[in-house]
Protein backbone atom coordinates (compact mmCIF):
# COMPACT_ATOMS: atom_id res chain seq x y z
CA UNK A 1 0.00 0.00 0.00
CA UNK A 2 1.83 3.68 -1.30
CA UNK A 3 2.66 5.78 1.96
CA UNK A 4 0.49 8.76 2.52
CA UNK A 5 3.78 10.90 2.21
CA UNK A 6 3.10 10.61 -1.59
CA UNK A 7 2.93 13.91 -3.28
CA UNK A 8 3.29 12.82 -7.14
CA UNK A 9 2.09 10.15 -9.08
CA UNK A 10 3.85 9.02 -12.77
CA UNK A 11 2.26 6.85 -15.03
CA UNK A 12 3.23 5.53 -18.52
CA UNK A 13 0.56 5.32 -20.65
CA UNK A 14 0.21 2.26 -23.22
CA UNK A 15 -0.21 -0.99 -21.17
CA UNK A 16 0.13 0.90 -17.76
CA UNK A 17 -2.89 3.01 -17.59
CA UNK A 18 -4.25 2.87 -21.26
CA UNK A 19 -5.99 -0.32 -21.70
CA UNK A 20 -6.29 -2.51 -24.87
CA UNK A 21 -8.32 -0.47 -26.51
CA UNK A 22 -6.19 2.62 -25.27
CA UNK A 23 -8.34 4.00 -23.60
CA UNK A 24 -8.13 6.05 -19.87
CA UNK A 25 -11.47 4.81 -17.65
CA UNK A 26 -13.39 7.26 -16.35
CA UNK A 27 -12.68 6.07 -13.19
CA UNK A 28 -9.10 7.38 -13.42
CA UNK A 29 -10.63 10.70 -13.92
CA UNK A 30 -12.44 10.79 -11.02
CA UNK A 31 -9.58 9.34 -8.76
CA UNK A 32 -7.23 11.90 -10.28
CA UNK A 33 -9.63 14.52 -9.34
CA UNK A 34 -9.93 13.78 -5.99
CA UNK A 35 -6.27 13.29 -5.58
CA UNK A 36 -5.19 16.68 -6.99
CA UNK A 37 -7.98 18.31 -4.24
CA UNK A 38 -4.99 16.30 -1.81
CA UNK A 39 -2.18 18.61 -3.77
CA UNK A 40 -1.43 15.31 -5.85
CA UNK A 41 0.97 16.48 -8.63
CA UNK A 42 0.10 13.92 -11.53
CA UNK A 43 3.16 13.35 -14.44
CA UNK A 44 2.09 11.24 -17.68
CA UNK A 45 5.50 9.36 -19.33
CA UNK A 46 5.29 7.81 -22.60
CA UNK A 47 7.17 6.94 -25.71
CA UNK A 48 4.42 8.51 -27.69
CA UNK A 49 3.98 11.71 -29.18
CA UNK A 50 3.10 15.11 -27.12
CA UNK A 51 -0.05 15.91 -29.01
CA UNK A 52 -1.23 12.12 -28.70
CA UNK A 53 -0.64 11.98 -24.70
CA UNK A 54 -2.69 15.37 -24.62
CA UNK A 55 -5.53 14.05 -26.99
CA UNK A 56 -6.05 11.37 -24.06
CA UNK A 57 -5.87 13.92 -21.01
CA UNK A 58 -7.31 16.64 -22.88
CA UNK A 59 -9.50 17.37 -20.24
CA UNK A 60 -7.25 17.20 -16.84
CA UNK A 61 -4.28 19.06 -19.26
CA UNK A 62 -3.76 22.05 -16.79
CA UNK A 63 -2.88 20.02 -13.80
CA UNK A 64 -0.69 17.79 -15.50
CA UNK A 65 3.13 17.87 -16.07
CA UNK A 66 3.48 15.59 -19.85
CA UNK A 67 6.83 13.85 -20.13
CA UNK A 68 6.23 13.01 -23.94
CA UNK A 69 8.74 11.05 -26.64
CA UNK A 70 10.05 8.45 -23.77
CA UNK A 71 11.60 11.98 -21.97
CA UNK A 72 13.24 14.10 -25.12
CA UNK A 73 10.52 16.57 -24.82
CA UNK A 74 8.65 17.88 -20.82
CA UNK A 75 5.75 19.97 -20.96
CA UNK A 76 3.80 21.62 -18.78
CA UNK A 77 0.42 23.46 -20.38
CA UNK A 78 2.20 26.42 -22.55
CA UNK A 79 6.13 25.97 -20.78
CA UNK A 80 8.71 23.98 -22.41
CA UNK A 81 10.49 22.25 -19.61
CA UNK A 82 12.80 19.99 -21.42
CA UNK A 83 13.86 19.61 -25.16
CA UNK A 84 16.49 17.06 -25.76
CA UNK A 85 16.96 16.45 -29.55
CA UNK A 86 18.96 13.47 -30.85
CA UNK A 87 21.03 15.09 -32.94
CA UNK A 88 20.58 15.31 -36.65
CA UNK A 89 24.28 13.87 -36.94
CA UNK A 90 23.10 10.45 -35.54
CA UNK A 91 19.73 10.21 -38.18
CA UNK A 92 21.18 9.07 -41.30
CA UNK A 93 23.01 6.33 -39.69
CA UNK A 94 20.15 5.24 -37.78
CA UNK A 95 17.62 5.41 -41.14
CA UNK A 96 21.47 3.68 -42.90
CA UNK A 97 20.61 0.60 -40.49
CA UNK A 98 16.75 0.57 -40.07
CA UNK A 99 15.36 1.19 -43.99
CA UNK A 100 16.35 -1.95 -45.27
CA UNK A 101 14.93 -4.19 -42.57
CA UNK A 102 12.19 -6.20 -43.76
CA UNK A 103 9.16 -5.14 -42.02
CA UNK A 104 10.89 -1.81 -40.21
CA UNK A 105 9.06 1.16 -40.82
CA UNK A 106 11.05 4.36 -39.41
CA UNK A 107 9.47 7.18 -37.94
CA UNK A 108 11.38 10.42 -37.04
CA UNK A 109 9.35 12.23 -34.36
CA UNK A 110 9.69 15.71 -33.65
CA UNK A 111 7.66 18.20 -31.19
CA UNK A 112 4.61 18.20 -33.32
CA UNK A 113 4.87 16.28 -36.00
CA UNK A 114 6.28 12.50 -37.26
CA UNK A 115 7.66 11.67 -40.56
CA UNK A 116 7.42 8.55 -42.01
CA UNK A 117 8.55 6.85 -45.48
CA UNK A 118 6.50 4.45 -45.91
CA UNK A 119 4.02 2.77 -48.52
CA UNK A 120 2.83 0.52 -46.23
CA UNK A 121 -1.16 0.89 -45.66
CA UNK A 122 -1.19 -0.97 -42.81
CA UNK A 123 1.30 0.94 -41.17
CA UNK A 124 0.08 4.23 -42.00
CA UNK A 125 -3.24 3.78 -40.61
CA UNK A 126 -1.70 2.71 -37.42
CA UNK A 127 0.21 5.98 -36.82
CA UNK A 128 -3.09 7.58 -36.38
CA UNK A 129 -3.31 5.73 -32.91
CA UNK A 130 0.00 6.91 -31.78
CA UNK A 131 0.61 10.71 -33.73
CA UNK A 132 -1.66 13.07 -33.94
CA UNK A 133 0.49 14.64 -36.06
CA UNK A 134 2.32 13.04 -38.61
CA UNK A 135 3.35 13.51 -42.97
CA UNK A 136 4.60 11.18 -45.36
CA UNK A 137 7.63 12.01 -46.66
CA UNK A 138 9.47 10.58 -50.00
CA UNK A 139 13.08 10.52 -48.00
CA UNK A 140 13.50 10.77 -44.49
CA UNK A 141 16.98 11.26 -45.42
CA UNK A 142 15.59 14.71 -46.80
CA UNK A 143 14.01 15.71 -43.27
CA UNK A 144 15.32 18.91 -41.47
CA UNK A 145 12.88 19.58 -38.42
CA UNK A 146 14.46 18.76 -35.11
CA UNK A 147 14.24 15.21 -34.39
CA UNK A 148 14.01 13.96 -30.75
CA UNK A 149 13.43 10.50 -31.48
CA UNK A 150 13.18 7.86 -33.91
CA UNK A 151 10.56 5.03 -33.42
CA UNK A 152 11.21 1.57 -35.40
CA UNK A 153 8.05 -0.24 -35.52
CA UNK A 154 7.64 -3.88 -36.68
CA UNK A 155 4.39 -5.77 -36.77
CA UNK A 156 6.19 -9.33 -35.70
CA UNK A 157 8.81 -8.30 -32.89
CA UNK A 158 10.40 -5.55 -32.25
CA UNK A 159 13.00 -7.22 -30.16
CA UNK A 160 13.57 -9.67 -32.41
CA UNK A 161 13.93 -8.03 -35.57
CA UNK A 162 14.82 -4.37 -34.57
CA UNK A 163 16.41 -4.16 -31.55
CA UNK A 164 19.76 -6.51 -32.97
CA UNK A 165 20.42 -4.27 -35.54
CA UNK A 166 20.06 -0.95 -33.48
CA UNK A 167 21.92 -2.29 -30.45
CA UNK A 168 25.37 -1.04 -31.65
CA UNK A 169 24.31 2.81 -31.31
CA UNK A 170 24.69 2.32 -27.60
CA UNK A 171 25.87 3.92 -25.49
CA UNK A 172 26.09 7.23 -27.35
CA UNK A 173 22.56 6.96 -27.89
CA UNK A 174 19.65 5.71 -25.70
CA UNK A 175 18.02 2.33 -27.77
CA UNK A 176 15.56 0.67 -25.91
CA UNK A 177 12.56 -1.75 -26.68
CA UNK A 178 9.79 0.12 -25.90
CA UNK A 179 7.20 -2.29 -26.78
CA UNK A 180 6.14 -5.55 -28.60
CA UNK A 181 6.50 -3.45 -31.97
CA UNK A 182 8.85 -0.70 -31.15
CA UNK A 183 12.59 0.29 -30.37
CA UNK A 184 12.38 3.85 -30.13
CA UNK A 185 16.21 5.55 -30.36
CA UNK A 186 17.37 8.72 -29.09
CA UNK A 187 19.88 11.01 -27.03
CA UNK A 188 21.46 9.25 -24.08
CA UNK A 189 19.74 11.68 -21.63
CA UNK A 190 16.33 11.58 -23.28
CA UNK A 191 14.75 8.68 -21.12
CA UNK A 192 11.82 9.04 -18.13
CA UNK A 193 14.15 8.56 -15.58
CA UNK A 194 16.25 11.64 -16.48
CA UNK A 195 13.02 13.92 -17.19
CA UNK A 196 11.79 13.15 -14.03
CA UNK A 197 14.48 13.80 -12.25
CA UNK A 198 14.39 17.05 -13.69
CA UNK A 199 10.93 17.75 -13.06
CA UNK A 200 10.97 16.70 -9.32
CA UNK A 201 14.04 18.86 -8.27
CA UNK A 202 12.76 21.87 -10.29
CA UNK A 203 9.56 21.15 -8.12
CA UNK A 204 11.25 20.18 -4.91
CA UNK A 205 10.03 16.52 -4.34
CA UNK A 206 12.10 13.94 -3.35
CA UNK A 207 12.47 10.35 -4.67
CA UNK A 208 10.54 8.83 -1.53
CA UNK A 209 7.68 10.62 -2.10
CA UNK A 210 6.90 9.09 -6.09
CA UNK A 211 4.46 6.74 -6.90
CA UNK A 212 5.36 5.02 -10.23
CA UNK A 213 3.73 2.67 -12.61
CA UNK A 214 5.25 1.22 -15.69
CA UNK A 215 5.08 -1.64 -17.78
CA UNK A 216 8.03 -1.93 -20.35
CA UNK A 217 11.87 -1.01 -21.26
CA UNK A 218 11.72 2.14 -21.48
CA UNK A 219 9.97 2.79 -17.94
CA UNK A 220 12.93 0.92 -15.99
CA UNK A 221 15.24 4.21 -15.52
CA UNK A 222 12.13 6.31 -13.64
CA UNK A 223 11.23 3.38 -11.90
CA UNK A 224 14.39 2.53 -10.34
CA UNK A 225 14.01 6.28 -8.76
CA UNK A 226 11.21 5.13 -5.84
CA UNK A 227 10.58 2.69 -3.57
CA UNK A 228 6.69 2.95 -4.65
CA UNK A 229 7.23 1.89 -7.91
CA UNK A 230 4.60 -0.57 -9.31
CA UNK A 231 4.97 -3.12 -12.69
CA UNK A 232 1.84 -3.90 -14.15
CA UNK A 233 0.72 -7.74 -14.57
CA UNK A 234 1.31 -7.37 -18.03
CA UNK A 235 4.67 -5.96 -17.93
CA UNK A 236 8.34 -7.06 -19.54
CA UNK A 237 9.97 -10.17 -16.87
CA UNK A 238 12.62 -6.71 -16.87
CA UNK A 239 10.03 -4.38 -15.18
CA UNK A 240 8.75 -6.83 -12.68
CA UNK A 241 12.43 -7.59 -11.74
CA UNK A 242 13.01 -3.52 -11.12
CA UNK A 243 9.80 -2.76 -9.74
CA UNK A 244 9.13 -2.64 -5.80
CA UNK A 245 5.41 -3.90 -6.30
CA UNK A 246 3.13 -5.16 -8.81
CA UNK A 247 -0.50 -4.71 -9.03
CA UNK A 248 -3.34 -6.29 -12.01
CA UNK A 249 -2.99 -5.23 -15.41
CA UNK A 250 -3.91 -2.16 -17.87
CA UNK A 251 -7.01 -4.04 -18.35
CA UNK A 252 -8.04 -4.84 -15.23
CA UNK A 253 -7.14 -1.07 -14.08
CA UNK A 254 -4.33 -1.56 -11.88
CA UNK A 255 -3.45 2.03 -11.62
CA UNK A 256 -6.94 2.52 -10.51
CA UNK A 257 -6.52 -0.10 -8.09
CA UNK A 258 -3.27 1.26 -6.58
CA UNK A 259 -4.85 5.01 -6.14
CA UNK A 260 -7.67 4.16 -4.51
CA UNK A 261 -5.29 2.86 -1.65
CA UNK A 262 -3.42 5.57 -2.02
CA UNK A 263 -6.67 7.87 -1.68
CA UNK A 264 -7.71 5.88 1.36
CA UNK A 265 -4.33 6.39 3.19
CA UNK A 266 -4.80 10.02 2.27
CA UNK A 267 -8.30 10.16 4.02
């Protein structure tokens, strides 16, 4: 059960508190309200896209702190907090390695916007899930917004088919398996872990008073900051190994399950 000195709560968002259908339940909404009436600061971390996390939250936006693009970009309503770009000098030789992968589909992700080469239908109509912003492109290689991160999707296995071929950009950039179908690659500070840790000292909370939740790779570095930190039933064998506590899965709403204790000690 989370201690009642809890004063911010971090959730990823696919698998952690989006269910299958990625969807938030309304009864996250109502927990979250009643929690921020406690002073509850509430931080959303995901791999995805700024203007994707907000199309989810739209409506609890100006009392939550976004940690978008797996950390590369922190935002909180209009301020910028953190921008961490990858570095246009590492793109080509990631798009060198990824474009002729059978099945890898690129996508260079930017503030506001994604690029993508691709004529795959398939793939294209699943972007609208994850970018709410995103243009087809006839080169990548041709591309000159500010990148933050690319995302390598594959429809079999990421980790199988991706992830060996990427692996050798490390450690001078951050690679990391970020779910089933994606190894997202970026700058070696643009992770959740180093985010947060900017966003709790520029707010003055300390690691003992987080409450975490995270299901996959890319959630290991913010959850090895607290001792609350919770892997959902349906995360990675990696997560459950780094996590302090587990609790149901995204579909049984084990976030939900998790704040209503906390709400209770709070009470």
């Amino acid at each position: 059960m989370p201690s009642s000195s809890i004063k911010m709560v971090v959730t990823d968002m696919d698998g952690t508190l989006l269910n299958s259908n990625h969807q938030v339940s309304d009864r996250f909404f109502e927990l979250f309200s009643e929690l921020n009436q406690k002073g509850i600061q509430f931080v959303a971390a995901s791999g995805r896209q700024y203007g994707s996390m907000l199309s989810k939250l739209h409506s609890i936006q100006k009392d939550l702190i976004i940690i978008a693009e797996n950390g590369a970009y922190v935002r909180q309503q209009e301020d910028e907090l953190l921008l961490t770009p990858i570095g246009q000098e590492n793109i080509h030789k990631i798009l060198d390695q990824t474009l002729p992968l059978s099945g890898a589909n690129p996508v260079l992700c930017s503030k506001t916007n994604a690029y993508v080469q691709s004529d795959d239908t398939h793939f294209i109509n699943l972007l609208k899930e994850y970018y709410s912003g995103y243009e087809l492109v006839p080169s990548a290689y041709e591309v000159t917004d500010e990148i933050l991160k690319v995302a390598v999707h594959h429809f079999e296995d990421s980790e199988k088919h991706i992830y060996p071929a990427v692996e050798q950009f490390e450690p001078g950039m951050k690679v990391k398996v970020s779910g089933n179908h994606w190894v997202d690659i970026s700058h070696p500070d643009a992770n959740k872990g180093y985010a947060l840790d900017f966003v709790i000292r520029k707010m003055g909370i300390q690691r003992e008073e987080l409450l975490i939740f995270g299901d996959y790779n890319n959630d290991l570095e913010m959850l090895e900051m607290a001792h609350y930190s919770y892997a959902m039933a349906n995360a990675h064998p990696n997560v459950k190994k780094v996590a302090n506590f587990g609790t149901l899965s995204n579909d049984e709403q084990g976030v939900e399950k998790v704040l209503e204790s906390l709400l209770a000690e709070l009470s």
